[in-house]
PDB file of N, CA and C in Angstrom:
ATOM      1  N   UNK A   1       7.614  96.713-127.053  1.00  0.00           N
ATOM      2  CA  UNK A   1       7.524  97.342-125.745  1.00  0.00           C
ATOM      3  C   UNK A   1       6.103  97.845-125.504  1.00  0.00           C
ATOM      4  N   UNK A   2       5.683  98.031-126.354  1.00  0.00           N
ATOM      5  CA  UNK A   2       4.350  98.782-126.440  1.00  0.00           C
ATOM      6  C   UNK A   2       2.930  97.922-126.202  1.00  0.00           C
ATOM      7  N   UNK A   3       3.415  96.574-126.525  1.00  0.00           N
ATOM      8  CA  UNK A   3       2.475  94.980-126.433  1.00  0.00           C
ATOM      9  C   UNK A   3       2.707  94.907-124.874  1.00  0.00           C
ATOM     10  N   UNK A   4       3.592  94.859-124.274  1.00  0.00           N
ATOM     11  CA  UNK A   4       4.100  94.661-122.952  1.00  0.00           C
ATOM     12  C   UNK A   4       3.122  95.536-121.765  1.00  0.00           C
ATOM     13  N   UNK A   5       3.316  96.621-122.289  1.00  0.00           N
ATOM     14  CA  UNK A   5       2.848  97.644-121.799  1.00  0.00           C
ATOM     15  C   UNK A   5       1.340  97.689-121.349  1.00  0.00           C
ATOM     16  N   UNK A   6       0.588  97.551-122.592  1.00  0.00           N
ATOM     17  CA  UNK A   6      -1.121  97.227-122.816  1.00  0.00           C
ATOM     18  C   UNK A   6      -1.220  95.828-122.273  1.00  0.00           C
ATOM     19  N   UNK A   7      -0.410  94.683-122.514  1.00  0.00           N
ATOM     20  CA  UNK A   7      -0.805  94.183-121.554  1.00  0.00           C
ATOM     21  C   UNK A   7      -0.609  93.379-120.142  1.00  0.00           C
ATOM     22  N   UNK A   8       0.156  94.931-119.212  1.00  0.00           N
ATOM     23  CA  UNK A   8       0.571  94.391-118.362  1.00  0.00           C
ATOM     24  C   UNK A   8      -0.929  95.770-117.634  1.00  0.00           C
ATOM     25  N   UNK A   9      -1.533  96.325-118.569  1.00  0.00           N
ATOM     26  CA  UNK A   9      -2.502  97.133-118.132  1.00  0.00           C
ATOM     27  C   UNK A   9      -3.729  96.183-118.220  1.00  0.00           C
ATOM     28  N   UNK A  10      -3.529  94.954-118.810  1.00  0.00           N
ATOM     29  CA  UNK A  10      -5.235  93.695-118.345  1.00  0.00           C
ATOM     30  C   UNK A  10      -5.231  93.001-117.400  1.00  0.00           C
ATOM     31  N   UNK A  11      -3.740  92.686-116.432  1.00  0.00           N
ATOM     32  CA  UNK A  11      -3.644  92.112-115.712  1.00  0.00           C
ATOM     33  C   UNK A  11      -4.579  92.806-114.460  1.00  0.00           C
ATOM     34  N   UNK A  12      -5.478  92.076-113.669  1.00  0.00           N
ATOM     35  CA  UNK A  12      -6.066  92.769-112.724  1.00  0.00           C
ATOM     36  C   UNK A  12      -5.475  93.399-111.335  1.00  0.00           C
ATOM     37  N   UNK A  13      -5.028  93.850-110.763  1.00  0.00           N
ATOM     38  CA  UNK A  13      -4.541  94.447-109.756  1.00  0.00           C
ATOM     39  C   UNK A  13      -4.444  93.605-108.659  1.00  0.00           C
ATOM     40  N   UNK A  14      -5.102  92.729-108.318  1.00  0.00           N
ATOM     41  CA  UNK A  14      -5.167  91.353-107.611  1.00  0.00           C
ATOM     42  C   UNK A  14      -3.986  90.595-107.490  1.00  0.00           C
ATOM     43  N   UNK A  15      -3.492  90.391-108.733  1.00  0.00           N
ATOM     44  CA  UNK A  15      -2.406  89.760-109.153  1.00  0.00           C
ATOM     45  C   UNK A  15      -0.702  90.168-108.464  1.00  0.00           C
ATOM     46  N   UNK A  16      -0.739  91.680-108.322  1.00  0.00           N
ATOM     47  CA  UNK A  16      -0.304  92.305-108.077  1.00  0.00           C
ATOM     48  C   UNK A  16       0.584  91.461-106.628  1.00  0.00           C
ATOM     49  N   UNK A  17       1.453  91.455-106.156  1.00  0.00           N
ATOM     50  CA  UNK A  17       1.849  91.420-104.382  1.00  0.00           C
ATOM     51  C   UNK A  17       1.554  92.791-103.552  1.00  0.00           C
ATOM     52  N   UNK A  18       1.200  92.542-102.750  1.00  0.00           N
ATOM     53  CA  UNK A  18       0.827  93.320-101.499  1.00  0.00           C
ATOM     54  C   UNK A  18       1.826  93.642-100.798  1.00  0.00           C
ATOM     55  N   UNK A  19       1.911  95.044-100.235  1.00  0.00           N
ATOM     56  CA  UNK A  19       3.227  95.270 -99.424  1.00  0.00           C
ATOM     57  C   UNK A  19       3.263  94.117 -98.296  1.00  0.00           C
ATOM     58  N   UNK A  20       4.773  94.087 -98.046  1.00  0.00           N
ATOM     59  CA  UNK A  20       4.666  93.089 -96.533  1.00  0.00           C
ATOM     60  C   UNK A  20       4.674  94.223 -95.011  1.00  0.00           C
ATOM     61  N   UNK A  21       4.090  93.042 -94.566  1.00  0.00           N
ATOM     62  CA  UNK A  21       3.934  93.516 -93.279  1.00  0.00           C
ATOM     63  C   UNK A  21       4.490  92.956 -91.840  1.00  0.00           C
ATOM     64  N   UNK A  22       5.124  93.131 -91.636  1.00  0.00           N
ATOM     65  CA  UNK A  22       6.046  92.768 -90.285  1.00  0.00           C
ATOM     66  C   UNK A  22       4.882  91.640 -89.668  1.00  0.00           C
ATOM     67  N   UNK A  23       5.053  90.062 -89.505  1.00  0.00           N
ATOM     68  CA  UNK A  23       4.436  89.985 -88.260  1.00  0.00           C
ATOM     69  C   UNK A  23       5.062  90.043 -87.145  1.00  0.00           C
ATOM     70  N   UNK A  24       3.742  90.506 -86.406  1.00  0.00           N
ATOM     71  CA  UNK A  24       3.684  90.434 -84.657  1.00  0.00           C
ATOM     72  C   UNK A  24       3.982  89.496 -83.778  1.00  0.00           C
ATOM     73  N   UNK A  25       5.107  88.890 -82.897  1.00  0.00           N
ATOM     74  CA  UNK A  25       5.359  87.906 -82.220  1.00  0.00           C
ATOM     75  C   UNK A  25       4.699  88.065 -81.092  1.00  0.00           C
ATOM     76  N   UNK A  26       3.549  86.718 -81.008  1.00  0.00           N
ATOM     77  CA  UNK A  26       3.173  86.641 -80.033  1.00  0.00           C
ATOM     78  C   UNK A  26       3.913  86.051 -78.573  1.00  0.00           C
ATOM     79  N   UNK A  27       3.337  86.705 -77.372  1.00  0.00           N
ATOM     80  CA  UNK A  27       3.667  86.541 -76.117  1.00  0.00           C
ATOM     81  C   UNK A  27       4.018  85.331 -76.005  1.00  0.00           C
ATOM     82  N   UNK A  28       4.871  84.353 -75.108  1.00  0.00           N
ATOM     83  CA  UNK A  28       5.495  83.206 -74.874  1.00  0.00           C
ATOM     84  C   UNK A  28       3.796  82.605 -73.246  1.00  0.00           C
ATOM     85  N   UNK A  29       3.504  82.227 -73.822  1.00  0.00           N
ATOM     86  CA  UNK A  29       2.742  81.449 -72.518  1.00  0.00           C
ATOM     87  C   UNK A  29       2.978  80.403 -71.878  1.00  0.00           C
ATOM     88  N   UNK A  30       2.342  80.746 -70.337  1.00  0.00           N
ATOM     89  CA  UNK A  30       2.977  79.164 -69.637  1.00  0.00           C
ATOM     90  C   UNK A  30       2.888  77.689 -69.646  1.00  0.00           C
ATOM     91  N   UNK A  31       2.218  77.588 -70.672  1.00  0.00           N
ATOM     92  CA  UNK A  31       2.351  76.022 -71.210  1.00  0.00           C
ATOM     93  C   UNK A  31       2.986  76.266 -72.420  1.00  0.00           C
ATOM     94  N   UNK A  32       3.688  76.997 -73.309  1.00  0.00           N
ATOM     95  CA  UNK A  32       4.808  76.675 -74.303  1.00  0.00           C
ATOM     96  C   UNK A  32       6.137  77.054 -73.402  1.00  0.00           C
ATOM     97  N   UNK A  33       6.097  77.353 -72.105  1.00  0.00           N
ATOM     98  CA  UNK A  33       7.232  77.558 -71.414  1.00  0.00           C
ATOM     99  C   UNK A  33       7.479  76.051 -70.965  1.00  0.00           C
ATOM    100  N   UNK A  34       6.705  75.669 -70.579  1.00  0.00           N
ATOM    101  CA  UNK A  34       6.360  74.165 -69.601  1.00  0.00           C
ATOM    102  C   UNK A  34       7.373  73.235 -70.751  1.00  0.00           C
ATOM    103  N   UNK A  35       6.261  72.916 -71.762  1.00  0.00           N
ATOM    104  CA  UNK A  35       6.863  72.250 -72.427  1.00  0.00           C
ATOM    105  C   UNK A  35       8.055  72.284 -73.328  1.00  0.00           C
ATOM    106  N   UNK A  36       8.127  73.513 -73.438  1.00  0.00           N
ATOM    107  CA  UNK A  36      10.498  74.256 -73.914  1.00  0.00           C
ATOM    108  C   UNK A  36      10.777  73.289 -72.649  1.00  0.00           C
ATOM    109  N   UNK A  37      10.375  73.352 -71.277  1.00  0.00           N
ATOM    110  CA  UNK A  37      11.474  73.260 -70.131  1.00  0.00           C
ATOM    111  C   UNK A  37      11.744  71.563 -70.262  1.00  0.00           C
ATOM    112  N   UNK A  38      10.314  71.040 -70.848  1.00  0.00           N
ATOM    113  CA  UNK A  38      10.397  69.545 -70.807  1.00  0.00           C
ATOM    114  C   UNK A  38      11.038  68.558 -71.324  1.00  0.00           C
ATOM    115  N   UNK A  39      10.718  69.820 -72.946  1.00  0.00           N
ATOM    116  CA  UNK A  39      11.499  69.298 -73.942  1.00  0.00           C
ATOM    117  C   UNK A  39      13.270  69.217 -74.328  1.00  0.00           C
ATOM    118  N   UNK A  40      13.422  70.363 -73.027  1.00  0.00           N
ATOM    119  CA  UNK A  40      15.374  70.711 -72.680  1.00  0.00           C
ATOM    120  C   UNK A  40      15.763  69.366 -72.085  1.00  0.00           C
ATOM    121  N   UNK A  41      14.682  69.631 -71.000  1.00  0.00           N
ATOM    122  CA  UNK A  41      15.475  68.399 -70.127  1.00  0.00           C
ATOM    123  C   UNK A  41      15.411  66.634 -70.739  1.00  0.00           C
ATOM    124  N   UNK A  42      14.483  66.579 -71.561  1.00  0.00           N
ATOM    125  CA  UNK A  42      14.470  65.288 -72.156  1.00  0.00           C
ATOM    126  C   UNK A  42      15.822  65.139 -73.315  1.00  0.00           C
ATOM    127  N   UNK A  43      16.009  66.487 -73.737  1.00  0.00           N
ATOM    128  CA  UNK A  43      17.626  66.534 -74.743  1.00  0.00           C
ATOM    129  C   UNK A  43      18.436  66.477 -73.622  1.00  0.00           C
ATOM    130  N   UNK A  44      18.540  66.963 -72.643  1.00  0.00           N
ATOM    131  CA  UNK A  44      19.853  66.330 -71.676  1.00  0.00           C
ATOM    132  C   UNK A  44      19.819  65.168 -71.323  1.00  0.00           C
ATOM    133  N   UNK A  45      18.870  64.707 -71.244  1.00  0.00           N
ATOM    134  CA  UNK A  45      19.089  63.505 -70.373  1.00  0.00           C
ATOM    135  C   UNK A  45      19.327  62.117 -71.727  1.00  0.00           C
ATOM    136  N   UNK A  46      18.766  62.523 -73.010  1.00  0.00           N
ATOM    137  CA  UNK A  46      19.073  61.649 -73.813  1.00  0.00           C
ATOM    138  C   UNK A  46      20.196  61.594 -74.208  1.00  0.00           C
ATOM    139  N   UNK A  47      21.265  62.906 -74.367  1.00  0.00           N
ATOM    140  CA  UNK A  47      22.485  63.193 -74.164  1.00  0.00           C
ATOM    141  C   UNK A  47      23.521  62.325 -73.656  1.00  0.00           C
ATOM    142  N   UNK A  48      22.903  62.444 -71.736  1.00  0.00           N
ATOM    143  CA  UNK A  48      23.568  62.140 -71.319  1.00  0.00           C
ATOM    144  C   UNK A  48      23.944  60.345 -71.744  1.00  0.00           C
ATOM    145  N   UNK A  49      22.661  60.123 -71.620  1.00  0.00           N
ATOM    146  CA  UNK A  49      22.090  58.619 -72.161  1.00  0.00           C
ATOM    147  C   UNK A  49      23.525  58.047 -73.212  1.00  0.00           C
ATOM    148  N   UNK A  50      23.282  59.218 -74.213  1.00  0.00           N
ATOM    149  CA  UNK A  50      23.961  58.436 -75.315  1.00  0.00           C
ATOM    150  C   UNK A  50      25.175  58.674 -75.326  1.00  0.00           C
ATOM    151  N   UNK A  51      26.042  59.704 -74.291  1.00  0.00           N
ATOM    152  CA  UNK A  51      27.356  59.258 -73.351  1.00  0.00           C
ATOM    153  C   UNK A  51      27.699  57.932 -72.664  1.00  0.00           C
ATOM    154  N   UNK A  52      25.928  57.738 -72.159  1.00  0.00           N
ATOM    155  CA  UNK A  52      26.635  56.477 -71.335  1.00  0.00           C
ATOM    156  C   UNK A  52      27.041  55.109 -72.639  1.00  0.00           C
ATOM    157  N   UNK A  53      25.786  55.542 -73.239  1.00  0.00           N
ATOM    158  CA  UNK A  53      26.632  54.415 -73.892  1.00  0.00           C
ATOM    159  C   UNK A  53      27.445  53.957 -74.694  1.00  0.00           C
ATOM    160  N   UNK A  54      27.533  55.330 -75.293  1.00  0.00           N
ATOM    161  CA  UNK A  54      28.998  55.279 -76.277  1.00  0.00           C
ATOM    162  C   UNK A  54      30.248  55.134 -75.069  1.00  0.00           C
ATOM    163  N   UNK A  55      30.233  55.701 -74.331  1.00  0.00           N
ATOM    164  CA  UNK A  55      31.738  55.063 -73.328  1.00  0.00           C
ATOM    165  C   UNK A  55      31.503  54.253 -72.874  1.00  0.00           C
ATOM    166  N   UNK A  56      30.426  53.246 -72.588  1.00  0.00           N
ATOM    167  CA  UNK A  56      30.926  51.444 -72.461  1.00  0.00           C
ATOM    168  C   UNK A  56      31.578  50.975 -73.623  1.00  0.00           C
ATOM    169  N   UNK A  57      31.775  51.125 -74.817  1.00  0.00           N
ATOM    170  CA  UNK A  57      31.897  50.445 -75.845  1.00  0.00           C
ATOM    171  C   UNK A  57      33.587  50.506 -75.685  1.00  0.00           C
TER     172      UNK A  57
END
């Protein structure tokens, strides 16, 4: 226990983890809005797409 001890006292402090820190969510801007809206409507419509064609079959 005593080996452990001394040398968990050479390890440099570096080594160590750092508290965490919450990140900050940044603001939503109007071109990552644009393209959410683009990217919705291209999942519906491929959707719908692949309704149509699974019920011809």
């Amino acid at each position: 226990m005593k080996r452990i001890f001394s040398l968990a006292l050479l390890v440099p402090s570096s080594a160590f983890a750092a508290t965490f820190e919450r990140p900050i969510p940044q603001p939503q801007t109007e071109t990552a809005e644009f393209w959410f809206l683009m990217g919705s409507i291209a999942l519906i419509v491929s959707l719908g797409f692949v309704q149509f064609l699974v019920s011809r079959r």
